[in-house]
PDB file of N, CA and C in Angstrom:
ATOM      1  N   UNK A   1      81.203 112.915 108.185  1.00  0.00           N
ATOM      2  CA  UNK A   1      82.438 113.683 108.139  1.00  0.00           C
ATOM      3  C   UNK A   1      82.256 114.859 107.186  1.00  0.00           C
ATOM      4  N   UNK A   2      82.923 115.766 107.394  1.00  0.00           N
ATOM      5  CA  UNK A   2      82.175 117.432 106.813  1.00  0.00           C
ATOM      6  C   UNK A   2      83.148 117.273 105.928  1.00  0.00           C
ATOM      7  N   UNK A   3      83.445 117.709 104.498  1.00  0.00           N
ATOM      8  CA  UNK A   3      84.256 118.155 103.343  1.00  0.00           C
ATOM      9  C   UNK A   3      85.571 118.702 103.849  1.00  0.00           C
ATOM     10  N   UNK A   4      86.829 118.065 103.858  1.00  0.00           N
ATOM     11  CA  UNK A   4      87.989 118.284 104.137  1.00  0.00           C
ATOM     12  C   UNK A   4      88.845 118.309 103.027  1.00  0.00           C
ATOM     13  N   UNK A   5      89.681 119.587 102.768  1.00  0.00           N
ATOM     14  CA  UNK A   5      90.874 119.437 102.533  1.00  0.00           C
ATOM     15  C   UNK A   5      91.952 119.430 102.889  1.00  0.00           C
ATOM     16  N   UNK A   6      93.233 118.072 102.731  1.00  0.00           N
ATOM     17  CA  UNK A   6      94.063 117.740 103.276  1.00  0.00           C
ATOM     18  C   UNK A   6      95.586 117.824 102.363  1.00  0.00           C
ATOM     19  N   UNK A   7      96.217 118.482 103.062  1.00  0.00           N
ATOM     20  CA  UNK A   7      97.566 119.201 102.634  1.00  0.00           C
ATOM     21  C   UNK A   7      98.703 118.118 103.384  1.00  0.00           C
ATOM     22  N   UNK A   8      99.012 117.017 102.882  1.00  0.00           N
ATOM     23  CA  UNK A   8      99.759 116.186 103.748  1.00  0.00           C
ATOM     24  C   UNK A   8     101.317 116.211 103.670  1.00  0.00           C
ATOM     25  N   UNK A   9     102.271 116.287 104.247  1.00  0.00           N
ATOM     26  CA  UNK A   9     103.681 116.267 105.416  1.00  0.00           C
ATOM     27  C   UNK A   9     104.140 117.614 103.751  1.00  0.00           C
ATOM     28  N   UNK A  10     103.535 118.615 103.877  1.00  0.00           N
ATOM     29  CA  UNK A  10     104.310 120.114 103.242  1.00  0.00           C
ATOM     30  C   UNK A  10     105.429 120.181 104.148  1.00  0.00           C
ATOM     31  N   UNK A  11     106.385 119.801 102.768  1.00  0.00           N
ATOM     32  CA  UNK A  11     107.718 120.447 103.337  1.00  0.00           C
ATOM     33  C   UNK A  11     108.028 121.548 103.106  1.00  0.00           C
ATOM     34  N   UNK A  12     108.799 122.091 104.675  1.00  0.00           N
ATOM     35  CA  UNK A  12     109.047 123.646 105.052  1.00  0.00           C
ATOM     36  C   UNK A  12     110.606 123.657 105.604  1.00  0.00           C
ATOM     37  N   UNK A  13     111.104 124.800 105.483  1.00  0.00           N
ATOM     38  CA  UNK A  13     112.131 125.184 106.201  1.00  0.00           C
ATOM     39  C   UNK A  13     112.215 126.234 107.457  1.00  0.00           C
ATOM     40  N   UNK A  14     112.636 125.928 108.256  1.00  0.00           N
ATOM     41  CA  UNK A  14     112.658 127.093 109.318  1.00  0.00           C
ATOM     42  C   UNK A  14     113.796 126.868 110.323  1.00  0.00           C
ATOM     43  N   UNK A  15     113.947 127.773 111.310  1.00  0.00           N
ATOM     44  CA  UNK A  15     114.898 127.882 112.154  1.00  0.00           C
ATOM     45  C   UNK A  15     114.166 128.192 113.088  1.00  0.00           C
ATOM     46  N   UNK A  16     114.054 126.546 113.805  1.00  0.00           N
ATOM     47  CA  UNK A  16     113.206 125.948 115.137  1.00  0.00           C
ATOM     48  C   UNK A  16     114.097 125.673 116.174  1.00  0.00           C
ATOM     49  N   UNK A  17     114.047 125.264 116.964  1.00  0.00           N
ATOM     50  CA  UNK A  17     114.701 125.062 118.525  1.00  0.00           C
ATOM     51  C   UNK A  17     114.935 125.248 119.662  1.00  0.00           C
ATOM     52  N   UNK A  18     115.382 124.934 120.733  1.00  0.00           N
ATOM     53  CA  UNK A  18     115.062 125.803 121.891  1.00  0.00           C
ATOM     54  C   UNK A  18     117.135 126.283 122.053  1.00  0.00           C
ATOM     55  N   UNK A  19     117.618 125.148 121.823  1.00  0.00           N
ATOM     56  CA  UNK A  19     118.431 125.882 121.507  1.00  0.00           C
ATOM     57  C   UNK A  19     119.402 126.750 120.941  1.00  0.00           C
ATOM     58  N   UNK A  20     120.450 127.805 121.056  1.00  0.00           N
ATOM     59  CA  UNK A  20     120.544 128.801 119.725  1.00  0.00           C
ATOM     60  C   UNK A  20     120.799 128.308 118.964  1.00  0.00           C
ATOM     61  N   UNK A  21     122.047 127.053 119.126  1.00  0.00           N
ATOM     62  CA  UNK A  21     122.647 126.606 118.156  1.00  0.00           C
ATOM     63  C   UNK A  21     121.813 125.584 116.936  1.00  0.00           C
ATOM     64  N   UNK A  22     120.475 125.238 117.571  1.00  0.00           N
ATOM     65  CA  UNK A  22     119.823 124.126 116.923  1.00  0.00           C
ATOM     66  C   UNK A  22     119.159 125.589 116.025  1.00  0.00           C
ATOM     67  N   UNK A  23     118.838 126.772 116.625  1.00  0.00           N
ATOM     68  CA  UNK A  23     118.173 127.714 115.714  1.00  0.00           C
ATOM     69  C   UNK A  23     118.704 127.992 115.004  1.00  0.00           C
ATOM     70  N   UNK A  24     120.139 128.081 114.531  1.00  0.00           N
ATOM     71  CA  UNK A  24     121.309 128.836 114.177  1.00  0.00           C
ATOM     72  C   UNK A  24     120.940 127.759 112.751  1.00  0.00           C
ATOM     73  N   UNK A  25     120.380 126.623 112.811  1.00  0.00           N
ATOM     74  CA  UNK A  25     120.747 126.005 111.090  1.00  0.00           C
ATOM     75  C   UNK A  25     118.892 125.857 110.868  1.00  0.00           C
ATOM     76  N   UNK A  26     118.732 125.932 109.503  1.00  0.00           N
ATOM     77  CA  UNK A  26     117.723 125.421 108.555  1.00  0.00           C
ATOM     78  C   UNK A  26     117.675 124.064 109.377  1.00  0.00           C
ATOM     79  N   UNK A  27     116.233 124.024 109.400  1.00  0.00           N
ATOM     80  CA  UNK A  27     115.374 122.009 109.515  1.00  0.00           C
ATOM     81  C   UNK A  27     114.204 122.112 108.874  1.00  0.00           C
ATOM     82  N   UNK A  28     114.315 121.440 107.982  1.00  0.00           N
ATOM     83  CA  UNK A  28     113.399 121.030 107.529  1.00  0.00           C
ATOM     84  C   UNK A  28     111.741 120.024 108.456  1.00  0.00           C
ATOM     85  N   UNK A  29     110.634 120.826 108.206  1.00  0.00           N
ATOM     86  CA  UNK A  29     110.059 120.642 109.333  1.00  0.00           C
ATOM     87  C   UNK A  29     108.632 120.192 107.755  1.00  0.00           C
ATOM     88  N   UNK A  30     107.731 118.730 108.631  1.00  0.00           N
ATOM     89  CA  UNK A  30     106.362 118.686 107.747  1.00  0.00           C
ATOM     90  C   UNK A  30     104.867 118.811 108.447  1.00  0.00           C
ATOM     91  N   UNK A  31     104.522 120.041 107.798  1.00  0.00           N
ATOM     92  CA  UNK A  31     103.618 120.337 108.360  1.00  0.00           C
ATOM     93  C   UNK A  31     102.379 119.496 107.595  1.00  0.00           C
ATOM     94  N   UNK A  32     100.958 118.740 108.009  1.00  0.00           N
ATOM     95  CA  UNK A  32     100.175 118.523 107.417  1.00  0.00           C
ATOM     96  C   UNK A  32      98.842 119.471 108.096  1.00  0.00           C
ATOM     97  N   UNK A  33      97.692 119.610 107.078  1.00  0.00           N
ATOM     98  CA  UNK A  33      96.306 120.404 107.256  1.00  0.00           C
ATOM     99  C   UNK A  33      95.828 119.741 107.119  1.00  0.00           C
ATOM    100  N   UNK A  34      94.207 119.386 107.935  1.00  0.00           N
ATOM    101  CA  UNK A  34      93.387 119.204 107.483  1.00  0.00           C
ATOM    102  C   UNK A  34      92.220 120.486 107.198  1.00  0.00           C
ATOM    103  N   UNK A  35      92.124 120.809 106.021  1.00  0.00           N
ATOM    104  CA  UNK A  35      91.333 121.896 106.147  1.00  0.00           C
ATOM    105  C   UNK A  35      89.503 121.536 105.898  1.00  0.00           C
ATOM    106  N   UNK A  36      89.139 122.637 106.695  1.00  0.00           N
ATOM    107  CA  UNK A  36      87.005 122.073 106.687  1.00  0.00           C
ATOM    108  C   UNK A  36      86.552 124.080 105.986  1.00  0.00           C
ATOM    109  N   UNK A  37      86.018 124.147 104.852  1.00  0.00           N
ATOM    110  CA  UNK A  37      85.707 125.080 104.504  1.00  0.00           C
ATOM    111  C   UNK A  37      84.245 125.320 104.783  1.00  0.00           C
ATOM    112  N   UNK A  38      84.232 126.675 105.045  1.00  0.00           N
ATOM    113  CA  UNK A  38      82.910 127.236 105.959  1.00  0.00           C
ATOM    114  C   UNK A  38      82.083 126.409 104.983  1.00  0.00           C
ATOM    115  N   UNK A  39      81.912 126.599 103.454  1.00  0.00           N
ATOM    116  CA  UNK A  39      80.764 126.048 102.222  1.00  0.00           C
ATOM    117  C   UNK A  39      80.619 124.726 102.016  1.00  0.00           C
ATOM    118  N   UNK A  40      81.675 123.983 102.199  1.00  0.00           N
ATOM    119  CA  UNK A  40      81.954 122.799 102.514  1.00  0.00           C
ATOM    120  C   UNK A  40      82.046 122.621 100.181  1.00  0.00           C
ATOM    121  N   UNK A  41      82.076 121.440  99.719  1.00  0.00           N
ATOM    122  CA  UNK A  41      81.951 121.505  98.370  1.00  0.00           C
ATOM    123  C   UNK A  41      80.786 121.616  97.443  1.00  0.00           C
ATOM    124  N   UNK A  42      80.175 121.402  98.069  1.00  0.00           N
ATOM    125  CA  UNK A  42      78.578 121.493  97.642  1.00  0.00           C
ATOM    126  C   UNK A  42      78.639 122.924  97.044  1.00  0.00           C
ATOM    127  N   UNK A  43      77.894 123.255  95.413  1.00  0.00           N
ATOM    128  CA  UNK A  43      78.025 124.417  95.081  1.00  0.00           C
ATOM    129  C   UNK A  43      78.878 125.181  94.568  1.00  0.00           C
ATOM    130  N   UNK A  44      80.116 124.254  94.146  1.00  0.00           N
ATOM    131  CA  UNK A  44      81.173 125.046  94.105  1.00  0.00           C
ATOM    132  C   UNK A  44      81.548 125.307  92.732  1.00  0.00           C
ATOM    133  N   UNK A  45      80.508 124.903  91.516  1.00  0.00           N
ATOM    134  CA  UNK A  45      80.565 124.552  90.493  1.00  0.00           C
ATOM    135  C   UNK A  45      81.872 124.730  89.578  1.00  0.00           C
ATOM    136  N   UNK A  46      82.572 124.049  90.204  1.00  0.00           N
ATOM    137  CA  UNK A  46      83.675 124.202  89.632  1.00  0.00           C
ATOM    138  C   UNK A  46      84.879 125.269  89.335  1.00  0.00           C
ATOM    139  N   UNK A  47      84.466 126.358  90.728  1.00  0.00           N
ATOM    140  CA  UNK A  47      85.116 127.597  90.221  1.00  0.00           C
ATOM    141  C   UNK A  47      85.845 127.391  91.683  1.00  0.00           C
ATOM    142  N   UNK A  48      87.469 128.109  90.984  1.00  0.00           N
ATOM    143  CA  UNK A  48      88.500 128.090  92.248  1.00  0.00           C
ATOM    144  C   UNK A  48      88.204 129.132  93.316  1.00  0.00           C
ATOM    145  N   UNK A  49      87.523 129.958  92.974  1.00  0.00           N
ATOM    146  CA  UNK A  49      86.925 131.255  93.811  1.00  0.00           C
ATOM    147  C   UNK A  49      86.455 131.189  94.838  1.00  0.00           C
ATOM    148  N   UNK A  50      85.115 129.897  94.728  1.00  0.00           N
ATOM    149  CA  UNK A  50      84.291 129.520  95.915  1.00  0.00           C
ATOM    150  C   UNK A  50      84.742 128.373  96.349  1.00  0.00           C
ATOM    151  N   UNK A  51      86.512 128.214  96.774  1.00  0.00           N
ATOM    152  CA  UNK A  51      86.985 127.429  97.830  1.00  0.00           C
ATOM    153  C   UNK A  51      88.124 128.054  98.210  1.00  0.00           C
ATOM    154  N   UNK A  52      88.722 127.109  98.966  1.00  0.00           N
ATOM    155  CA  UNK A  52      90.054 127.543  99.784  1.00  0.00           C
ATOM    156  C   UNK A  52      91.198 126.969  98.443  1.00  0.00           C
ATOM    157  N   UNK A  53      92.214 127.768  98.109  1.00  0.00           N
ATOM    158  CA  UNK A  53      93.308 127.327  97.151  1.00  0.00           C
ATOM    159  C   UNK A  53      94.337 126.855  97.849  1.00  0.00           C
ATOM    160  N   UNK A  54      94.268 125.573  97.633  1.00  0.00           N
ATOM    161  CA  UNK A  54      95.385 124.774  98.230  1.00  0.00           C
ATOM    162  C   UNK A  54      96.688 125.128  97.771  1.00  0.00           C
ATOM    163  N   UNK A  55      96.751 125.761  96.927  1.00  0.00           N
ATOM    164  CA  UNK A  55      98.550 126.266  96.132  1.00  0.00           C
ATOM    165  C   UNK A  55      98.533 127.511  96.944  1.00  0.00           C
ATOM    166  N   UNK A  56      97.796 128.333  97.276  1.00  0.00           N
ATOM    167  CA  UNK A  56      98.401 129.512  97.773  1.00  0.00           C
ATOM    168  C   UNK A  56      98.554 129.413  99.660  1.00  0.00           C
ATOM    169  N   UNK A  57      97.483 128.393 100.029  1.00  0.00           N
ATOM    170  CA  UNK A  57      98.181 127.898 101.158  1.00  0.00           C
ATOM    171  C   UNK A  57      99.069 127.474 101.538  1.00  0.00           C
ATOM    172  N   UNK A  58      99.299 126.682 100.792  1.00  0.00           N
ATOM    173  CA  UNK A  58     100.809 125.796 100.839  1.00  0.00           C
ATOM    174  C   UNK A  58     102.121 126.888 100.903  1.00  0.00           C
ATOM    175  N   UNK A  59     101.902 128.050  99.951  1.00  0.00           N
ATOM    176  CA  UNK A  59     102.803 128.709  99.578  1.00  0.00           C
ATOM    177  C   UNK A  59     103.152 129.747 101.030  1.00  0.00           C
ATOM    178  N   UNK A  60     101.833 130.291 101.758  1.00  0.00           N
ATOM    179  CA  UNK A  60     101.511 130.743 103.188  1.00  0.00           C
ATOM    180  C   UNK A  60     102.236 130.796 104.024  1.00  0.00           C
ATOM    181  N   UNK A  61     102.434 129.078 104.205  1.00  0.00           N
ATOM    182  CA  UNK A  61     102.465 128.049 105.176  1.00  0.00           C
ATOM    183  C   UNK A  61     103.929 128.337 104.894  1.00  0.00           C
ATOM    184  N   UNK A  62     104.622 127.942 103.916  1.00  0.00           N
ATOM    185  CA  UNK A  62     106.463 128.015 104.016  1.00  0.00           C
ATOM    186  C   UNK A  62     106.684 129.252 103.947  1.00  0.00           C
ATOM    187  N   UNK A  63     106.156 130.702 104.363  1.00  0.00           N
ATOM    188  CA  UNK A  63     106.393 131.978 104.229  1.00  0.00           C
ATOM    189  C   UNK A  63     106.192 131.935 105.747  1.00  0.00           C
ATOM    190  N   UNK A  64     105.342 131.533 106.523  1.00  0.00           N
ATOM    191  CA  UNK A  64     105.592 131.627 107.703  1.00  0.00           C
ATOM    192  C   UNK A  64     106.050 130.798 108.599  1.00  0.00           C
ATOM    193  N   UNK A  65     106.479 129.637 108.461  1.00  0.00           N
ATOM    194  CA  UNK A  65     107.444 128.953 108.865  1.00  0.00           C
ATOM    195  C   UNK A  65     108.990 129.338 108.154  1.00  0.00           C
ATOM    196  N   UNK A  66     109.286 130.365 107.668  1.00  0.00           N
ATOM    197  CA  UNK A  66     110.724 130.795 107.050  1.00  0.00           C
ATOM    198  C   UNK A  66     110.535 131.929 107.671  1.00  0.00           C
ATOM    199  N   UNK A  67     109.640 133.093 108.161  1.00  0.00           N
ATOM    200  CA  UNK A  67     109.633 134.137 108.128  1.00  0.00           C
ATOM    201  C   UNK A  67     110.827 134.973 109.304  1.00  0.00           C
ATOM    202  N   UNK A  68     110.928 133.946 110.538  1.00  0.00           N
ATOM    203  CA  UNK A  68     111.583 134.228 111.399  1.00  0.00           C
ATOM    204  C   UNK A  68     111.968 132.752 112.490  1.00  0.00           C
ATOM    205  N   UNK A  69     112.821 132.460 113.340  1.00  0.00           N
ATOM    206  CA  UNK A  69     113.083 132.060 113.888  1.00  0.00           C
ATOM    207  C   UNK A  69     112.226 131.506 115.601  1.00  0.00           C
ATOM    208  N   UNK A  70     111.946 130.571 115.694  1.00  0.00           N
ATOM    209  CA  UNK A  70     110.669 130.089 117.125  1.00  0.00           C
ATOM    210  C   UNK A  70     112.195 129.318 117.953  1.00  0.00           C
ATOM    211  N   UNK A  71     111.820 128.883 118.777  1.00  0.00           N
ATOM    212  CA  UNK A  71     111.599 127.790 119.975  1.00  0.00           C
ATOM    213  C   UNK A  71     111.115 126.655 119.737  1.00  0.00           C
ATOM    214  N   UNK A  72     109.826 127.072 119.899  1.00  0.00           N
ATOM    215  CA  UNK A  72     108.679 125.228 119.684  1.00  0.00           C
ATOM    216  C   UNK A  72     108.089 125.393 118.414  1.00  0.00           C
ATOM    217  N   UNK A  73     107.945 124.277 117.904  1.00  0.00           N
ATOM    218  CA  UNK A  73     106.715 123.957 116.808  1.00  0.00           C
ATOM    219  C   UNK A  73     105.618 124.511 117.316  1.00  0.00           C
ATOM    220  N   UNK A  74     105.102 124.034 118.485  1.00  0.00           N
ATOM    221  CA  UNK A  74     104.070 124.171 119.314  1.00  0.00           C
ATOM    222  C   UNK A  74     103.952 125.653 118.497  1.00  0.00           C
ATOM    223  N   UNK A  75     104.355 126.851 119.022  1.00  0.00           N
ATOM    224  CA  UNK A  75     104.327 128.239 118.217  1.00  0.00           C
ATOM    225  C   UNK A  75     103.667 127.950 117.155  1.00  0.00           C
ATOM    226  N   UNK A  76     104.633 127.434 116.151  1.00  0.00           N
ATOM    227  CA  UNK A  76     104.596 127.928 114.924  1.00  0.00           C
ATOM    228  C   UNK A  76     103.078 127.041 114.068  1.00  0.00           C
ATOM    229  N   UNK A  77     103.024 126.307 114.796  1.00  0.00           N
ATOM    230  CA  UNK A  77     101.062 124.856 114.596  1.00  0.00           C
ATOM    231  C   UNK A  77     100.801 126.322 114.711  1.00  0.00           C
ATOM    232  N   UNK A  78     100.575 127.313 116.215  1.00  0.00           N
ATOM    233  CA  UNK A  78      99.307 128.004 116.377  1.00  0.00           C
ATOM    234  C   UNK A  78      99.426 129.409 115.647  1.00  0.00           C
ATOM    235  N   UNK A  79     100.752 129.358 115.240  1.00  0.00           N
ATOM    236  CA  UNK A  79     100.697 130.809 113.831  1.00  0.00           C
ATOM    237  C   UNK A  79      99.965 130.247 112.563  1.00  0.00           C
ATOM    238  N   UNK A  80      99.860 129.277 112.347  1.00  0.00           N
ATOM    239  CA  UNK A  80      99.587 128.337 111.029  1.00  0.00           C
ATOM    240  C   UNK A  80      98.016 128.557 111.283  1.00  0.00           C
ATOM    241  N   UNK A  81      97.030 128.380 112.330  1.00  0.00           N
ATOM    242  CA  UNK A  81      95.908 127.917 112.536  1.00  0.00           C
ATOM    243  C   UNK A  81      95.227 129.292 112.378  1.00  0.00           C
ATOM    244  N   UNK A  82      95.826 129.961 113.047  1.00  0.00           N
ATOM    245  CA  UNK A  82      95.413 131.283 113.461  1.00  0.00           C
ATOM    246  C   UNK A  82      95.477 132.343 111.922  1.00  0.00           C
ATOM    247  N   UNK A  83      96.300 131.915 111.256  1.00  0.00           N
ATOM    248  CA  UNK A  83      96.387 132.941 109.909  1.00  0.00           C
ATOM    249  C   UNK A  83      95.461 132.046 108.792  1.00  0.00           C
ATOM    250  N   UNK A  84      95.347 130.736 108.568  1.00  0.00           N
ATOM    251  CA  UNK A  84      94.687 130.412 108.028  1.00  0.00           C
ATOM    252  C   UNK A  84      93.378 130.729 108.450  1.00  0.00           C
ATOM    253  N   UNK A  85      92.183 130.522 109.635  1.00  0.00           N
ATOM    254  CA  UNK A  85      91.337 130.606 110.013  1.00  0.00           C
ATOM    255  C   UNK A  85      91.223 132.391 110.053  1.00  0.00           C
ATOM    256  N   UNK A  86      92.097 132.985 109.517  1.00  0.00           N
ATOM    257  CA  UNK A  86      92.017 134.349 109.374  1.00  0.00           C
ATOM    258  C   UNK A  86      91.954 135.251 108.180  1.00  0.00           C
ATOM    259  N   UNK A  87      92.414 134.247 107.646  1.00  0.00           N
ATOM    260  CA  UNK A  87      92.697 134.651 105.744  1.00  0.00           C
ATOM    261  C   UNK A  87      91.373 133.860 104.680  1.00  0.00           C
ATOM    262  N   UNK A  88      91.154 132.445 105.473  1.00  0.00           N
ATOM    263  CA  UNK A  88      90.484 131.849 104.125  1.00  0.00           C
ATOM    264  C   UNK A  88      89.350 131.203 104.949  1.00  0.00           C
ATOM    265  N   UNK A  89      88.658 131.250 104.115  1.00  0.00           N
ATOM    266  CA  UNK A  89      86.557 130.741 103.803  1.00  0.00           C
ATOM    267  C   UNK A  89      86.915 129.382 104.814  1.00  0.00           C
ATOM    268  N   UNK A  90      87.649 129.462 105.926  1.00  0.00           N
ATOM    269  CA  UNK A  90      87.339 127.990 107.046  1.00  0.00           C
ATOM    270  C   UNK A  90      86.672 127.559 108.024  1.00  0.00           C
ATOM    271  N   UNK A  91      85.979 126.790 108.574  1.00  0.00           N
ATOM    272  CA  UNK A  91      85.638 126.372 109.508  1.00  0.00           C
ATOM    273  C   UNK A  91      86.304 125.605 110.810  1.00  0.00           C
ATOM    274  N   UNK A  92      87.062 125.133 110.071  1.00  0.00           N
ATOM    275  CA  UNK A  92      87.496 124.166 111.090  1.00  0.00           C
ATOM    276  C   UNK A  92      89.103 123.887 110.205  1.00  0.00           C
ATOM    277  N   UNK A  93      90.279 124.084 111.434  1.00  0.00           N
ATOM    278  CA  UNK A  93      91.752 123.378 110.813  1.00  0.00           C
ATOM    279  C   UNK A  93      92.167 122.916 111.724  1.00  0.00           C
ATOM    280  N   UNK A  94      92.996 121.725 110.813  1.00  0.00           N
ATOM    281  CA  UNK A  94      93.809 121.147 112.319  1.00  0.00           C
ATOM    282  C   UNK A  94      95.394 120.929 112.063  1.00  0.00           C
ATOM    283  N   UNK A  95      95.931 120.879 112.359  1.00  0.00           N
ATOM    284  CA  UNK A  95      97.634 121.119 111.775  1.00  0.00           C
ATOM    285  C   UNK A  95      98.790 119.890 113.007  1.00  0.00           C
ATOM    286  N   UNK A  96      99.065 119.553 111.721  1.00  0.00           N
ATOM    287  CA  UNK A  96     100.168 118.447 112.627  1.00  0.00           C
ATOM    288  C   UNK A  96     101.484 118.844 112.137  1.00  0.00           C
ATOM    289  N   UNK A  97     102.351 119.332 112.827  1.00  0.00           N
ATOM    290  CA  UNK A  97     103.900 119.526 112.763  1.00  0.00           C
ATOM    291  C   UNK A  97     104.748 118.236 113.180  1.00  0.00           C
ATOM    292  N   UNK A  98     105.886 117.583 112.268  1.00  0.00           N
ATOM    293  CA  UNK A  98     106.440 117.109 111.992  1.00  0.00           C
ATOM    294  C   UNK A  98     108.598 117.430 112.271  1.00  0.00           C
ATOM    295  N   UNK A  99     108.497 116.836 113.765  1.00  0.00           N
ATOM    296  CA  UNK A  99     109.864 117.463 113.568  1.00  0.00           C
ATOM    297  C   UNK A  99     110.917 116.221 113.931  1.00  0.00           C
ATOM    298  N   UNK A 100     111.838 116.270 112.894  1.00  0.00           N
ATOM    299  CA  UNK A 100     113.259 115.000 113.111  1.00  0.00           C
ATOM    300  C   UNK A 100     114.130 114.967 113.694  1.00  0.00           C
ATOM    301  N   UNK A 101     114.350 115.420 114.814  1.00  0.00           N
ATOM    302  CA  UNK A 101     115.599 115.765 115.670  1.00  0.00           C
ATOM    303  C   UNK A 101     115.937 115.199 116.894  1.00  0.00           C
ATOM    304  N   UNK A 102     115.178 114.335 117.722  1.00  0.00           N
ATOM    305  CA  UNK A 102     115.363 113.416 118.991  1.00  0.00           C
ATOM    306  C   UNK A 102     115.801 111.760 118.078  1.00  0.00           C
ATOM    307  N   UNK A 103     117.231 111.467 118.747  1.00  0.00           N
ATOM    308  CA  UNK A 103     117.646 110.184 118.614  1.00  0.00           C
ATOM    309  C   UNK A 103     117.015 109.200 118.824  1.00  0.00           C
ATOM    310  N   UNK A 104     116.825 107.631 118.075  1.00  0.00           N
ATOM    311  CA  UNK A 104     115.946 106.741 118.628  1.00  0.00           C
ATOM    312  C   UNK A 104     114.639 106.979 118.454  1.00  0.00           C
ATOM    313  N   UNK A 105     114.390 108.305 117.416  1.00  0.00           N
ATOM    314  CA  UNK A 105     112.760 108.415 116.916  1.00  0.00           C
ATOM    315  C   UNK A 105     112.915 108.354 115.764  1.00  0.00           C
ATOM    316  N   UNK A 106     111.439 108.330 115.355  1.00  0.00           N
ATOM    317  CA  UNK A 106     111.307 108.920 114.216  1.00  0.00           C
ATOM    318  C   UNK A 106     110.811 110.539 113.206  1.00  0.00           C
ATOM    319  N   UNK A 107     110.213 110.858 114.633  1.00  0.00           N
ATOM    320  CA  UNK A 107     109.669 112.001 114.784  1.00  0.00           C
ATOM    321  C   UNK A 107     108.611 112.656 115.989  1.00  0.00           C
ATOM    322  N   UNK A 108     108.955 113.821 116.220  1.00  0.00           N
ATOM    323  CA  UNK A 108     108.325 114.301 117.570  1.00  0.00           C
ATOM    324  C   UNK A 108     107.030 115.065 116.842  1.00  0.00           C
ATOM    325  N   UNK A 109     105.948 115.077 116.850  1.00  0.00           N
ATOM    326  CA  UNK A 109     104.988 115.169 115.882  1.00  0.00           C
ATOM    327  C   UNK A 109     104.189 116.446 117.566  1.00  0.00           C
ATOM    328  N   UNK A 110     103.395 117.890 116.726  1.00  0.00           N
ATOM    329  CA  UNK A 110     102.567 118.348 117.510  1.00  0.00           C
ATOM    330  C   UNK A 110     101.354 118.444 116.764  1.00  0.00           C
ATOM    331  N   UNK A 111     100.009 118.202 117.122  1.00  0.00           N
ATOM    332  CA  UNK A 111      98.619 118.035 116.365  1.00  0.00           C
ATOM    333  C   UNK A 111      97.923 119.667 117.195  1.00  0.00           C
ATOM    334  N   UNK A 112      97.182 120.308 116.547  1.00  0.00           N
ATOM    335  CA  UNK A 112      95.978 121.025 117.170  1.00  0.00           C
ATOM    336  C   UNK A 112      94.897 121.081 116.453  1.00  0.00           C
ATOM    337  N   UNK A 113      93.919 121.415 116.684  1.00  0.00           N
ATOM    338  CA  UNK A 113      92.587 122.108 116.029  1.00  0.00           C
ATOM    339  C   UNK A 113      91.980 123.131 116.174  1.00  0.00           C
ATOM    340  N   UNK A 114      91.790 123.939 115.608  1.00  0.00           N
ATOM    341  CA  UNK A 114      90.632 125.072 115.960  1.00  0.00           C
ATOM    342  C   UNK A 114      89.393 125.385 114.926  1.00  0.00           C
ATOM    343  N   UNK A 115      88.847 125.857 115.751  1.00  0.00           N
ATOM    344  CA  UNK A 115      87.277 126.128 115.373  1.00  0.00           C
ATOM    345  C   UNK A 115      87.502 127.643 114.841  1.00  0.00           C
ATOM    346  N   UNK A 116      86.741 127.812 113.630  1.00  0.00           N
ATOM    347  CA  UNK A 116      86.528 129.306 114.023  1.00  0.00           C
ATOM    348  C   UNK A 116      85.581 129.938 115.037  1.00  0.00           C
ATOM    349  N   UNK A 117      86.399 131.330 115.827  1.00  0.00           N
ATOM    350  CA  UNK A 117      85.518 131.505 116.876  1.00  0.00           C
ATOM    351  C   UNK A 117      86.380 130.822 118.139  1.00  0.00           C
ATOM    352  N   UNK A 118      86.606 129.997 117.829  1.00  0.00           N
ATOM    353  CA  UNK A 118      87.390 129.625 119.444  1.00  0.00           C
ATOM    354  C   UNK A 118      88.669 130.149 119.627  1.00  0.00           C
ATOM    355  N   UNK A 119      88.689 130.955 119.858  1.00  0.00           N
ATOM    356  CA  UNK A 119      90.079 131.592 120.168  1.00  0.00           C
ATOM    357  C   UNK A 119      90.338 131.939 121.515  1.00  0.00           C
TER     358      UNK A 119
END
């Protein structure tokens, strides 16, 4: 298994739904990462420089899940994948969205992965 860092159920706010009125309020939505950095940890002697900063991701991540209003999670996983794998030293992310809103669940959960390069 390659060097992962894992960002687990980050709570976010956004205005998700398909419909207006479900868009119309704040939900709290949990996104988790698994993140795979191109260097992996090996080498990293201890400096925050030569990795991915998990505080300023995190911070990312609820800037663009607040930034504007979606439809699906589905969206907003592949804005998440796509800006991370665009901004920081990654190889490989995979992102699971976390949403509470169907009765009789517990949660409607969406997973993806991408490679860098596979787009």
């Amino acid at each position: 298994m390659p060097d992962t860092i894992e960002i687990r159920r980050l709570r976010v706010s956004a205005h998700i739904g398909v419909p207006d009125q479900e868009r119309g309020v704040s939900q709290t939505l949990f996104v988790t990462l698994h993140l795979t950095p191109s260097q992996g940890f090996t080498g990293l002697a201890d400096d925050i420089a030569r990795t991915v900063d998990y505080a300023q991701v995190s911070q990312e991540i609820e800037a663009i899940a607040a930034v504007r209003p979606r439809k699906l999670i589905e969206t907003l996983a592949l804005e998440i994948a796509d800006h991370l794998l665009g901004n920081h030293p990654l190889q490989k992310v995979a992102v699971s969205i976390e949403k509470h809103i169907l009765p009789n669940t517990e949660c409607v959960v969406v997973h993806l992965e991408r490679i860098r390069g596979d787009r």
